[in-house]
PDB file of N, CA and C in Angstrom:
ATOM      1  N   UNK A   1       8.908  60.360  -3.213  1.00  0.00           N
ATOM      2  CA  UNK A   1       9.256  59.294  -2.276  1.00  0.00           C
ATOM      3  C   UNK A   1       8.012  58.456  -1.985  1.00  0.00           C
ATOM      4  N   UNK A   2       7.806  57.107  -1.694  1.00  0.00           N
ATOM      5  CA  UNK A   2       7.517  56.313  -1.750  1.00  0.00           C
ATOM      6  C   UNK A   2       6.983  56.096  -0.133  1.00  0.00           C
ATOM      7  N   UNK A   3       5.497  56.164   0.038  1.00  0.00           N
ATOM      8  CA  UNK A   3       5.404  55.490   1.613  1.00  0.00           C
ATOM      9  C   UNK A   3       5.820  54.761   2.404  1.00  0.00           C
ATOM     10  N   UNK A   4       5.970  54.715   3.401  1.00  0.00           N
ATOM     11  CA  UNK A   4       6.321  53.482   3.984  1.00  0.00           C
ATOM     12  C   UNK A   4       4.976  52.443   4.486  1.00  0.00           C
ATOM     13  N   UNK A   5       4.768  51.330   3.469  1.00  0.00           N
ATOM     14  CA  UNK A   5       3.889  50.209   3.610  1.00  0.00           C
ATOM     15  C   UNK A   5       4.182  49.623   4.866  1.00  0.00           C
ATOM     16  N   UNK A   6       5.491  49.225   5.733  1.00  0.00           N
ATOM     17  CA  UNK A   6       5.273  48.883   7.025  1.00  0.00           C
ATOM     18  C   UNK A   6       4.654  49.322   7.869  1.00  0.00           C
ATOM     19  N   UNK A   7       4.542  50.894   7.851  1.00  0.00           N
ATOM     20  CA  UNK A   7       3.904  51.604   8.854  1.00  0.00           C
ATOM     21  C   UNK A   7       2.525  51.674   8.463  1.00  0.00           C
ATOM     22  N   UNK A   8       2.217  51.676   7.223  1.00  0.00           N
ATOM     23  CA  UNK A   8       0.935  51.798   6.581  1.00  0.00           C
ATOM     24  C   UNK A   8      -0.036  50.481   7.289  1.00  0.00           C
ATOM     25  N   UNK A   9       0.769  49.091   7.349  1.00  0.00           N
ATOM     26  CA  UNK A   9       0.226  47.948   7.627  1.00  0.00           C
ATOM     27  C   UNK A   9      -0.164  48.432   9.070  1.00  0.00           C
ATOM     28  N   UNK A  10       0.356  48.802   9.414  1.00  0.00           N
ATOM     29  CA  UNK A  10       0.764  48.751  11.372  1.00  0.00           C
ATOM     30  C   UNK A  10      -0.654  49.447  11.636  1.00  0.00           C
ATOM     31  N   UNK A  11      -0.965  51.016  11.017  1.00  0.00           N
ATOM     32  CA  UNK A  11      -2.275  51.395  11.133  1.00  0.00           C
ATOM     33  C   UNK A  11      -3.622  50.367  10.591  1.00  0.00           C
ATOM     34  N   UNK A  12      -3.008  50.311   9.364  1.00  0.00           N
ATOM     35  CA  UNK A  12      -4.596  49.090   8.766  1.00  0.00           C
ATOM     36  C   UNK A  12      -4.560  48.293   9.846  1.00  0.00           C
ATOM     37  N   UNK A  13      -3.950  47.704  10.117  1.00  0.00           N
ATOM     38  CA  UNK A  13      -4.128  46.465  11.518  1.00  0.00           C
ATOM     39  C   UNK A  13      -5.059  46.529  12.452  1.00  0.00           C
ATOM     40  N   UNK A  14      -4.882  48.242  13.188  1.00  0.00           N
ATOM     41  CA  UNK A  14      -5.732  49.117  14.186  1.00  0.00           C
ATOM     42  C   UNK A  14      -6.749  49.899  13.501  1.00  0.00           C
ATOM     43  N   UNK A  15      -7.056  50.690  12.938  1.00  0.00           N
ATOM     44  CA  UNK A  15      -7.825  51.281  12.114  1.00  0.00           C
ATOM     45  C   UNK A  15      -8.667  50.514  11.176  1.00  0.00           C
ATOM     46  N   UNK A  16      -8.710  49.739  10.839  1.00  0.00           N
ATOM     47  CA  UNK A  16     -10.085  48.897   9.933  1.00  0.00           C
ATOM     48  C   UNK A  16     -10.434  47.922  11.224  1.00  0.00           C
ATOM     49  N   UNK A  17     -10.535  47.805  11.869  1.00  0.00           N
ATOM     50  CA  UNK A  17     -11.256  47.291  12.754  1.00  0.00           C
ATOM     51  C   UNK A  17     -12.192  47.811  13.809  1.00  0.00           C
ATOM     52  N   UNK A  18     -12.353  49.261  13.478  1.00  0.00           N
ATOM     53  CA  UNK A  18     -13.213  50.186  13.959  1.00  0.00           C
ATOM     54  C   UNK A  18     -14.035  50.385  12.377  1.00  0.00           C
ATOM     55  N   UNK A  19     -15.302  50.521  13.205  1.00  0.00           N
ATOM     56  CA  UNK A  19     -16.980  50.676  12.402  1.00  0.00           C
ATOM     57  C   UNK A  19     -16.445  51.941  11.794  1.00  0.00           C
ATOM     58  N   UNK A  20     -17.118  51.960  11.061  1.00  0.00           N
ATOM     59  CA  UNK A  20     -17.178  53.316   9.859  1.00  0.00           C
ATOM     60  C   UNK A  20     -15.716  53.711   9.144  1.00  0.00           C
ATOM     61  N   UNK A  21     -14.949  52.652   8.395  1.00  0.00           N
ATOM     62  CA  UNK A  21     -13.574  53.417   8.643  1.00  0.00           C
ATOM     63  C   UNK A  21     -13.156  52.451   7.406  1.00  0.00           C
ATOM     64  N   UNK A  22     -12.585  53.428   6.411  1.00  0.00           N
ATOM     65  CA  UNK A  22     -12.016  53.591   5.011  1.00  0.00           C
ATOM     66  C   UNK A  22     -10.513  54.196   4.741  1.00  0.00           C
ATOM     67  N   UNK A  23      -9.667  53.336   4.272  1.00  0.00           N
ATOM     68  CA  UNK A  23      -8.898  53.732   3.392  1.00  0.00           C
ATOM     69  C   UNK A  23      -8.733  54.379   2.229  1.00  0.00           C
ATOM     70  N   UNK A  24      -7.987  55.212   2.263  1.00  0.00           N
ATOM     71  CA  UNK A  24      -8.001  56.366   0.738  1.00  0.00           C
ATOM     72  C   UNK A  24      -6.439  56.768   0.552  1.00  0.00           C
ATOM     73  N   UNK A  25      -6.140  56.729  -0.856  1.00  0.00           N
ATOM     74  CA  UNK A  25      -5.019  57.122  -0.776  1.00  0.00           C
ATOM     75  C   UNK A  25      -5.281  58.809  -1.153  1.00  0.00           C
ATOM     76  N   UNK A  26      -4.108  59.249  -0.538  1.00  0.00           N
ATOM     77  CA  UNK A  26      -3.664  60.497  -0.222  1.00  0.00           C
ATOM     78  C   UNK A  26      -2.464  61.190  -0.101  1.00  0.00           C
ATOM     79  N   UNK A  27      -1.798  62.479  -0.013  1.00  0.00           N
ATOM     80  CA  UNK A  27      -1.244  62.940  -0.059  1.00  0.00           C
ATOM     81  C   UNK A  27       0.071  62.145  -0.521  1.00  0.00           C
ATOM     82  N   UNK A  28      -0.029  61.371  -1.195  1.00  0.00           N
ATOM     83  CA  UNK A  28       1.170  60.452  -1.769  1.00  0.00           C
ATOM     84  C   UNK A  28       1.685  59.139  -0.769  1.00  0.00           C
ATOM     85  N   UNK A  29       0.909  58.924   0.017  1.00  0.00           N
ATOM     86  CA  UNK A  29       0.596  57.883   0.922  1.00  0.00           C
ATOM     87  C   UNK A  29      -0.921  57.667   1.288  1.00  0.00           C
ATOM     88  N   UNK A  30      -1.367  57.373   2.661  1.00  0.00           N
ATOM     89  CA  UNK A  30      -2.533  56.664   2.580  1.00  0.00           C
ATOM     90  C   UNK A  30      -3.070  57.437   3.398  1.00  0.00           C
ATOM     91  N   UNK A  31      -4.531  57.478   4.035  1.00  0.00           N
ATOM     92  CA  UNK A  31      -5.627  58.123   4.298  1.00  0.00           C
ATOM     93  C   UNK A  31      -6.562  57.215   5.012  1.00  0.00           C
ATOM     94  N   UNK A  32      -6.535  57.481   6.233  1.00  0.00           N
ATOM     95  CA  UNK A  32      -7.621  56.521   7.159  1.00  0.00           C
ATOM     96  C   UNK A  32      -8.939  57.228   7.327  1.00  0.00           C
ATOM     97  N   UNK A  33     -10.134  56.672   6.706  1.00  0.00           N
ATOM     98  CA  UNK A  33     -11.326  57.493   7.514  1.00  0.00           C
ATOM     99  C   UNK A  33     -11.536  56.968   8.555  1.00  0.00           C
ATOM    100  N   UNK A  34     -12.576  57.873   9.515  1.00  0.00           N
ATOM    101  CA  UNK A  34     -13.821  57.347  10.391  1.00  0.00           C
ATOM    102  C   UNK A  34     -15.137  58.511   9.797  1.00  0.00           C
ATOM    103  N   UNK A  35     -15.736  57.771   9.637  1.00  0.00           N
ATOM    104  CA  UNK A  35     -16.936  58.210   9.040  1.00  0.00           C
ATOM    105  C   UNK A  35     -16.699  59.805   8.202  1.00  0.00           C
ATOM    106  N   UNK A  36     -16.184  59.139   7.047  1.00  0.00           N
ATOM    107  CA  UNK A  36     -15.290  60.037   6.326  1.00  0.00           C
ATOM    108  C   UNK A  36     -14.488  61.083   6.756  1.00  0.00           C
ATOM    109  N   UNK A  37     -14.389  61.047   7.604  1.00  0.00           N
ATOM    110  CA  UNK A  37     -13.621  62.352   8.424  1.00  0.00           C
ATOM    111  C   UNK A  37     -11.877  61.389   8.469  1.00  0.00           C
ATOM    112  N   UNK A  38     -11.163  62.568   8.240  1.00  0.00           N
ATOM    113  CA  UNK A  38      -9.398  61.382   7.959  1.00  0.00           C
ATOM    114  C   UNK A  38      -9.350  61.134   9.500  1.00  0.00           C
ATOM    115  N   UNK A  39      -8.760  60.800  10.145  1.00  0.00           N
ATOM    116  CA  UNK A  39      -8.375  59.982  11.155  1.00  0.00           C
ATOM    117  C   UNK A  39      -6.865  59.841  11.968  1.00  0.00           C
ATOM    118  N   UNK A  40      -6.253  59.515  11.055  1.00  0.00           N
ATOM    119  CA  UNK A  40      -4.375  58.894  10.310  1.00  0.00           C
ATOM    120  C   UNK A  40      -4.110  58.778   9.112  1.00  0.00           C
ATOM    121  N   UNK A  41      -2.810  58.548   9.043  1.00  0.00           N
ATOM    122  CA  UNK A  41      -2.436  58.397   7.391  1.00  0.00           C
ATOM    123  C   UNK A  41      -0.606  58.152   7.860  1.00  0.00           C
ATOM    124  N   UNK A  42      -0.523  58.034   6.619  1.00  0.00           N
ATOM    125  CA  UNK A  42       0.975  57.353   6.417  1.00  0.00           C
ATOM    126  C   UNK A  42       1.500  58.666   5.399  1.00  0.00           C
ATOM    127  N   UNK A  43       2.487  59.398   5.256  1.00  0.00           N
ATOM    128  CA  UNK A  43       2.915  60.721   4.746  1.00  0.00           C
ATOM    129  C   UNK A  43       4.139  59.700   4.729  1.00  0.00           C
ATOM    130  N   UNK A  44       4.928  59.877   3.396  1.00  0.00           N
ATOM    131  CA  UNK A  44       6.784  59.132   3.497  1.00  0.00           C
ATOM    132  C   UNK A  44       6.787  57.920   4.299  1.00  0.00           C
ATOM    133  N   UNK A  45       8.096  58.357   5.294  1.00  0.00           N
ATOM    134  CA  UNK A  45       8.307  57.923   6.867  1.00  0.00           C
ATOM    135  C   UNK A  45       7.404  58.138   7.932  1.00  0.00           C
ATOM    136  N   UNK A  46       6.601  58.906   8.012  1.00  0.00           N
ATOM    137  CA  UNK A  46       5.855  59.583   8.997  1.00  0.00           C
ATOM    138  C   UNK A  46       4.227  58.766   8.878  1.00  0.00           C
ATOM    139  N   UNK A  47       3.820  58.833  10.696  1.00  0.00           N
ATOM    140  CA  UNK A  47       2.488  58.517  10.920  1.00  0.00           C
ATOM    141  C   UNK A  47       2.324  60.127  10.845  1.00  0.00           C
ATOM    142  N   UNK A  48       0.766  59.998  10.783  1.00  0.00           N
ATOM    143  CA  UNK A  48       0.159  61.302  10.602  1.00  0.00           C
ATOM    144  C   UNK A  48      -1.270  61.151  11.411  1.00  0.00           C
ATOM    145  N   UNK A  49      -1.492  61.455  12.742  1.00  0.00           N
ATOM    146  CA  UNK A  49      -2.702  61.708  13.646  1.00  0.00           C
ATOM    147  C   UNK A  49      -3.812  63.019  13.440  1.00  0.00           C
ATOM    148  N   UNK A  50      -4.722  62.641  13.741  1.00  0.00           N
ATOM    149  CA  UNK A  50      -5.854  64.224  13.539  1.00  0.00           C
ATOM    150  C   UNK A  50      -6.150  63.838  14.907  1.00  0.00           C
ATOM    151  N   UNK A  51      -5.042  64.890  16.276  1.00  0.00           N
ATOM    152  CA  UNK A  51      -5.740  64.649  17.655  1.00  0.00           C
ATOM    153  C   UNK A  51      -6.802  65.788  18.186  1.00  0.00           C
ATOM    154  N   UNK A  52      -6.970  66.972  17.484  1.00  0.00           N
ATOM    155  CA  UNK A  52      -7.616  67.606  18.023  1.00  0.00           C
ATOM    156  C   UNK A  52      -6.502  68.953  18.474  1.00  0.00           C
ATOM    157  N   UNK A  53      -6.514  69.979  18.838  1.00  0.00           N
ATOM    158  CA  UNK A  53      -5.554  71.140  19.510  1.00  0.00           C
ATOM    159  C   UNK A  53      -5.215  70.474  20.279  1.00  0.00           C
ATOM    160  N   UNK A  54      -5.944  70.055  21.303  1.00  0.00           N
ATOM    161  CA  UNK A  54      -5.502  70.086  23.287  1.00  0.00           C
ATOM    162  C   UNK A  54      -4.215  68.783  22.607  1.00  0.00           C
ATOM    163  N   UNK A  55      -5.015  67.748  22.127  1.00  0.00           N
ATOM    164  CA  UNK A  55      -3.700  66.326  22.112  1.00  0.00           C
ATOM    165  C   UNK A  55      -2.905  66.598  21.659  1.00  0.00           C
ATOM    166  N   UNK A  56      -2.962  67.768  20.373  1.00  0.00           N
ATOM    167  CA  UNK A  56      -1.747  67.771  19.721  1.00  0.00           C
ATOM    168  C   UNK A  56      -0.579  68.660  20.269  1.00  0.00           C
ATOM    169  N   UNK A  57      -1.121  69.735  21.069  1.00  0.00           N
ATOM    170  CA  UNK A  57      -0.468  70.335  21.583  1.00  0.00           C
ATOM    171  C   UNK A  57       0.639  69.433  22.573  1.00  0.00           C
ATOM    172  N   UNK A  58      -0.010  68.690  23.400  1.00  0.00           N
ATOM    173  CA  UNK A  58       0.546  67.790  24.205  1.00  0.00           C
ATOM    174  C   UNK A  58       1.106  66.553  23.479  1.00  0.00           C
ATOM    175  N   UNK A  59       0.712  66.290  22.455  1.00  0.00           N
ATOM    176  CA  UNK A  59       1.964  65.026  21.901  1.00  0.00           C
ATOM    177  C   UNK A  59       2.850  66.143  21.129  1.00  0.00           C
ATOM    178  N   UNK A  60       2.979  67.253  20.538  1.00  0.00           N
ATOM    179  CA  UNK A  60       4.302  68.019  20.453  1.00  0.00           C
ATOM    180  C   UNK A  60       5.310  68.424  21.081  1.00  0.00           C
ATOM    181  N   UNK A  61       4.892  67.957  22.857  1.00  0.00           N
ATOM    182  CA  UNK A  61       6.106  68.040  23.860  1.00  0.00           C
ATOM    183  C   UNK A  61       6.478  66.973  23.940  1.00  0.00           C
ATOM    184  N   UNK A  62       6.576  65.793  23.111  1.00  0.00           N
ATOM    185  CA  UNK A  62       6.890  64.302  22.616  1.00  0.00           C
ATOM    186  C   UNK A  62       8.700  64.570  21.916  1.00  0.00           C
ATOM    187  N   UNK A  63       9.222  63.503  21.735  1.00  0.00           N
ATOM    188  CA  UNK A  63      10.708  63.722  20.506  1.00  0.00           C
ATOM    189  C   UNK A  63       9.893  63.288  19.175  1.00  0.00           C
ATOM    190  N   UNK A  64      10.798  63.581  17.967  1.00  0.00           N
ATOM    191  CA  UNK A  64       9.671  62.474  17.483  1.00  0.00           C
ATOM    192  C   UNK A  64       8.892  63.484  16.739  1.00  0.00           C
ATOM    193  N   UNK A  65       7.769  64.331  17.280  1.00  0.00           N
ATOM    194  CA  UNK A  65       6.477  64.659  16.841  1.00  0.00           C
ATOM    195  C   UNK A  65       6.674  66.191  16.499  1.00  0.00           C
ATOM    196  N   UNK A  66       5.962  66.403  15.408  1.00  0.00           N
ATOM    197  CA  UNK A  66       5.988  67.777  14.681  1.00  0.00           C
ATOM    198  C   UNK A  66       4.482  68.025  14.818  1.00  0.00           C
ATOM    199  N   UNK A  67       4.306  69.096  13.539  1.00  0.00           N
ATOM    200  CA  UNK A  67       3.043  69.179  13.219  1.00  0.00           C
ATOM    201  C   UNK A  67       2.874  68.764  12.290  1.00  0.00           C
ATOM    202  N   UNK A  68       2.295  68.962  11.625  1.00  0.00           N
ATOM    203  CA  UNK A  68       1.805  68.024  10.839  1.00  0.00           C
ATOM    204  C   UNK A  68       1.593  69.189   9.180  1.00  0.00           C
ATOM    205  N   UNK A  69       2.755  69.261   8.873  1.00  0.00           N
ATOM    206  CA  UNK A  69       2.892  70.541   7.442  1.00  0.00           C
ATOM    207  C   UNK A  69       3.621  69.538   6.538  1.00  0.00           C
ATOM    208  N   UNK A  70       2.938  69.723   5.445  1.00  0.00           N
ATOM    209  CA  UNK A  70       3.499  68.985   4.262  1.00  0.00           C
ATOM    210  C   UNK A  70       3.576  70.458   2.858  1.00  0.00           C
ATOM    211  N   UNK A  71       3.264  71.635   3.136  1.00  0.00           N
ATOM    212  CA  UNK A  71       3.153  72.671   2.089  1.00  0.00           C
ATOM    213  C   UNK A  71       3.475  73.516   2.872  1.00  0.00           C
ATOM    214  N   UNK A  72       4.039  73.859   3.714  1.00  0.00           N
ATOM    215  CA  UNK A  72       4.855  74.944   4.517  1.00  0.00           C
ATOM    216  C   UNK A  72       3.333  75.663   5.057  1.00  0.00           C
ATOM    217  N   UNK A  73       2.320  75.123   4.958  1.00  0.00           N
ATOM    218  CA  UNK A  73       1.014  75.892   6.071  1.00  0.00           C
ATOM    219  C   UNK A  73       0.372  74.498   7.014  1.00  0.00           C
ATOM    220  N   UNK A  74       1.397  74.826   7.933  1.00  0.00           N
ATOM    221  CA  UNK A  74       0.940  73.574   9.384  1.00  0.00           C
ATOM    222  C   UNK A  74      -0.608  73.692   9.631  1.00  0.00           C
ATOM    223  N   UNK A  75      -0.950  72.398   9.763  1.00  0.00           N
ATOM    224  CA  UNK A  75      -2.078  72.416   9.961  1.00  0.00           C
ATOM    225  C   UNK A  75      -2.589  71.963  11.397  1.00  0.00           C
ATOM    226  N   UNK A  76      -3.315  72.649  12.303  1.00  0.00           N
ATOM    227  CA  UNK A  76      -3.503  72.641  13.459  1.00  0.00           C
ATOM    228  C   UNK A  76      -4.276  71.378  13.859  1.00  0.00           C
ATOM    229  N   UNK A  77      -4.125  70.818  15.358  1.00  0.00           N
ATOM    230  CA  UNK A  77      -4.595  69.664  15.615  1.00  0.00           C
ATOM    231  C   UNK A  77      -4.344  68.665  14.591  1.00  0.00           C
ATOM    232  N   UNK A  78      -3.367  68.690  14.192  1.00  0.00           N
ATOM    233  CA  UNK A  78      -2.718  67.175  13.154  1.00  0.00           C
ATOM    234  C   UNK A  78      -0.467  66.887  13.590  1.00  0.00           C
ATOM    235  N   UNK A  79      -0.846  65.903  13.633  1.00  0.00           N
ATOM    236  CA  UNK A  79       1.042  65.938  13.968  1.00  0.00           C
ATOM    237  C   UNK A  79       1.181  64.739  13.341  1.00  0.00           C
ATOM    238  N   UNK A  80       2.642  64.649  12.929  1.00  0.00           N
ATOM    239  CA  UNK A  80       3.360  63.937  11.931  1.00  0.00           C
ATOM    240  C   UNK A  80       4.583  63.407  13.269  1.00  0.00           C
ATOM    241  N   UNK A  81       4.940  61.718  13.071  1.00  0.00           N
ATOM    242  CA  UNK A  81       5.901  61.165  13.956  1.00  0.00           C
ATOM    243  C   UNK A  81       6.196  60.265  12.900  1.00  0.00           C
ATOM    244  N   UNK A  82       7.557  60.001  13.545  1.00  0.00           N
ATOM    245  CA  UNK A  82       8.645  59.148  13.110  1.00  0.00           C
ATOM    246  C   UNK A  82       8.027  57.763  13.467  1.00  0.00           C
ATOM    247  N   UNK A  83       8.566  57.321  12.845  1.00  0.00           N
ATOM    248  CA  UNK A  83       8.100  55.871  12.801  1.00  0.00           C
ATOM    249  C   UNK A  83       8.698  54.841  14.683  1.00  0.00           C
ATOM    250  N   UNK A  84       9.857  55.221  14.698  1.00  0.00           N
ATOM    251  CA  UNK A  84      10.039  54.790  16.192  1.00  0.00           C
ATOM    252  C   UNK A  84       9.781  55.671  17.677  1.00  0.00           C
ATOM    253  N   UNK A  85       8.841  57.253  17.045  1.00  0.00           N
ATOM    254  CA  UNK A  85       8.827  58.314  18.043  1.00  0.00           C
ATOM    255  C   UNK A  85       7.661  57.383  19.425  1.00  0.00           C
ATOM    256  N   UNK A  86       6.536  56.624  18.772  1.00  0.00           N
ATOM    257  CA  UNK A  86       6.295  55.642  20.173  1.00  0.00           C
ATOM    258  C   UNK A  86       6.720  54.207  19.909  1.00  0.00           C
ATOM    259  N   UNK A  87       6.315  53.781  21.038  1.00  0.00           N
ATOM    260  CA  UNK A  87       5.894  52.542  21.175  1.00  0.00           C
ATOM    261  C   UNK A  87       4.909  51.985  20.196  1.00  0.00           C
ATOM    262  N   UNK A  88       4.653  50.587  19.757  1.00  0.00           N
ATOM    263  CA  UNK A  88       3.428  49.947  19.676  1.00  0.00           C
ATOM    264  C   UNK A  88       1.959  50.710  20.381  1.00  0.00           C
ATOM    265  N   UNK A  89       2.048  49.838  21.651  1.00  0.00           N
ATOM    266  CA  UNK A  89       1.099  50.161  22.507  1.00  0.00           C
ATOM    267  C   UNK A  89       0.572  51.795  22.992  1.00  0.00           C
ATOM    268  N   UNK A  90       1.902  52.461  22.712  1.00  0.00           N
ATOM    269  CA  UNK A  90       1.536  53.856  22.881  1.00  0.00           C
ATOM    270  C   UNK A  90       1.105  54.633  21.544  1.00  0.00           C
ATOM    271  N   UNK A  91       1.062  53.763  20.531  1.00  0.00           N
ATOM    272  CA  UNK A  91       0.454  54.038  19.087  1.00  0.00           C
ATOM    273  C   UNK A  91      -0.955  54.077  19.228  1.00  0.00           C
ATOM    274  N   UNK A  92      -0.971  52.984  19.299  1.00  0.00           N
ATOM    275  CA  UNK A  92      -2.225  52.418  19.472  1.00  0.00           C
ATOM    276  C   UNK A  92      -3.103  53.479  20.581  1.00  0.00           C
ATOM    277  N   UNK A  93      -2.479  54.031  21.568  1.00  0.00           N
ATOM    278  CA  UNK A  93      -2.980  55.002  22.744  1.00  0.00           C
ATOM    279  C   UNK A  93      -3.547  56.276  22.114  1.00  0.00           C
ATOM    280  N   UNK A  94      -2.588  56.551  20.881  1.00  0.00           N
ATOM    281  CA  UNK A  94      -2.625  57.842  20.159  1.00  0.00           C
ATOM    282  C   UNK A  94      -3.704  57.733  19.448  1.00  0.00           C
ATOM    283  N   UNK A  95      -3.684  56.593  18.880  1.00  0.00           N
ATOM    284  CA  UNK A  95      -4.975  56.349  17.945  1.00  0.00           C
ATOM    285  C   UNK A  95      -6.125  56.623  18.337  1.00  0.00           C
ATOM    286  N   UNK A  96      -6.052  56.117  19.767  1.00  0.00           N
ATOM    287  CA  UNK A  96      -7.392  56.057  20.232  1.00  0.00           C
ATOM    288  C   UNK A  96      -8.169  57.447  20.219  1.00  0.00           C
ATOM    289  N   UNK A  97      -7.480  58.197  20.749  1.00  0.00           N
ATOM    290  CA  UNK A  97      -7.131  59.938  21.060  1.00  0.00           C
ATOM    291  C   UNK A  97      -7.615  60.499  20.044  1.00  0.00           C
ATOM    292  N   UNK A  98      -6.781  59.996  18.223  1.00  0.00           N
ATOM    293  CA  UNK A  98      -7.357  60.683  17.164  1.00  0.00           C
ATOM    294  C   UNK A  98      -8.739  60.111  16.945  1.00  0.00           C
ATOM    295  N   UNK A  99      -9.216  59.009  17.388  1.00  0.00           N
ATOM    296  CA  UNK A  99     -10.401  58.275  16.885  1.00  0.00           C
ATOM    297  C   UNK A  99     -11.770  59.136  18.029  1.00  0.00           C
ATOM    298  N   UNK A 100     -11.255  59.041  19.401  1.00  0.00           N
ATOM    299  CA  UNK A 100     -12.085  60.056  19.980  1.00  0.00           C
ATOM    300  C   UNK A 100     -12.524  61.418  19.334  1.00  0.00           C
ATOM    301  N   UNK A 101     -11.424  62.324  18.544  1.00  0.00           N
ATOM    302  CA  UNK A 101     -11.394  63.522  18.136  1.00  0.00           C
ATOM    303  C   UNK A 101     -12.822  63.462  17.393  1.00  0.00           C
ATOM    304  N   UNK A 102     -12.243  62.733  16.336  1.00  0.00           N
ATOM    305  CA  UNK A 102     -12.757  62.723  14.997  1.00  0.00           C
ATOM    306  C   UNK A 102     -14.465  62.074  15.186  1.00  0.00           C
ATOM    307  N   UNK A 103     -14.616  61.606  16.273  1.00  0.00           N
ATOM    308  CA  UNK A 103     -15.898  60.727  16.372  1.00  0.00           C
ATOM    309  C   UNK A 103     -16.966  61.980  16.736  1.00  0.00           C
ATOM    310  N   UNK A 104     -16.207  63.388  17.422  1.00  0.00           N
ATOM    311  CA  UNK A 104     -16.776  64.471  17.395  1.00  0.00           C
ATOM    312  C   UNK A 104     -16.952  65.145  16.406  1.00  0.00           C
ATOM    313  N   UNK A 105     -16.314  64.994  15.488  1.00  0.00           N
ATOM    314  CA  UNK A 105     -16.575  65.869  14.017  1.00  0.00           C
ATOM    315  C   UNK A 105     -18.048  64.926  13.118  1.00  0.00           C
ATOM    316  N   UNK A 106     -18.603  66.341  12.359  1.00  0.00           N
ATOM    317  CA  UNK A 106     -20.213  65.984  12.048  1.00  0.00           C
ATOM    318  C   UNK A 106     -19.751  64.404  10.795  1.00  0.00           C
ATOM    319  N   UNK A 107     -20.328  63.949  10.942  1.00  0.00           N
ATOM    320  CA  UNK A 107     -20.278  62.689   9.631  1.00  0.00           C
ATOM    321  C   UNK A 107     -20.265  63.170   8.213  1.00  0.00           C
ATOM    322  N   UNK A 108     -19.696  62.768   7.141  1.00  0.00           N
ATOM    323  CA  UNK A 108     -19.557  63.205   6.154  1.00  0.00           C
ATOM    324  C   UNK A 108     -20.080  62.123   4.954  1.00  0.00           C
TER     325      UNK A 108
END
């Protein structure tokens, strides 16, 4: 299956406009860095966040939001949402959240 490029755009929009931060394709969709560390990504239908445990735990009491398993071994502090599970603006909120995470992880 085939990404979804709308949603793909929606992140490039927000995500390349932060310093240190690369596109890669991946897991059969796309791959956001921040200072090589992934960030987001586009999986199918699905956004894909790296919030950290504490966020992710708390955006999994969301509708909408899983974890984030594409090989039947979930991977912790990452969640996968539907394309209408937020808002715009509350995207953009999430982002911020994964971009905080990741700004803690060592540079690569």
């Amino acid at each position: 299956m085939v990404y979804n490029e709308k949603m793909d755009l929606k992140l490039e929009n927000i995500v390349m406009k932060w310093k240190n931060t690369s596109k890669k394709k991946m897991f059969g969709g796309t791959g956001y860095l921040l200072n090589g560390n992934m960030v987001a990504g586009i999986h199918k239908n699905y956004y894909v966040l790296r919030l950290g445990e504490k966020n992710a735990n708390t955006a999994l009491k969301l509708p909408k939001i899983e974890l984030f398993d594409i090989t039947g071994r979930a991977m912790k502090g990452w969640v996968m949402l539907e394309e209408d599970a937020l808002s715009d603006d509350d995207l953009g909120t999430w982002l911020g959240m994964a971009k905080k995470f990741v700004e803690t992880l060592p540079v690569k």
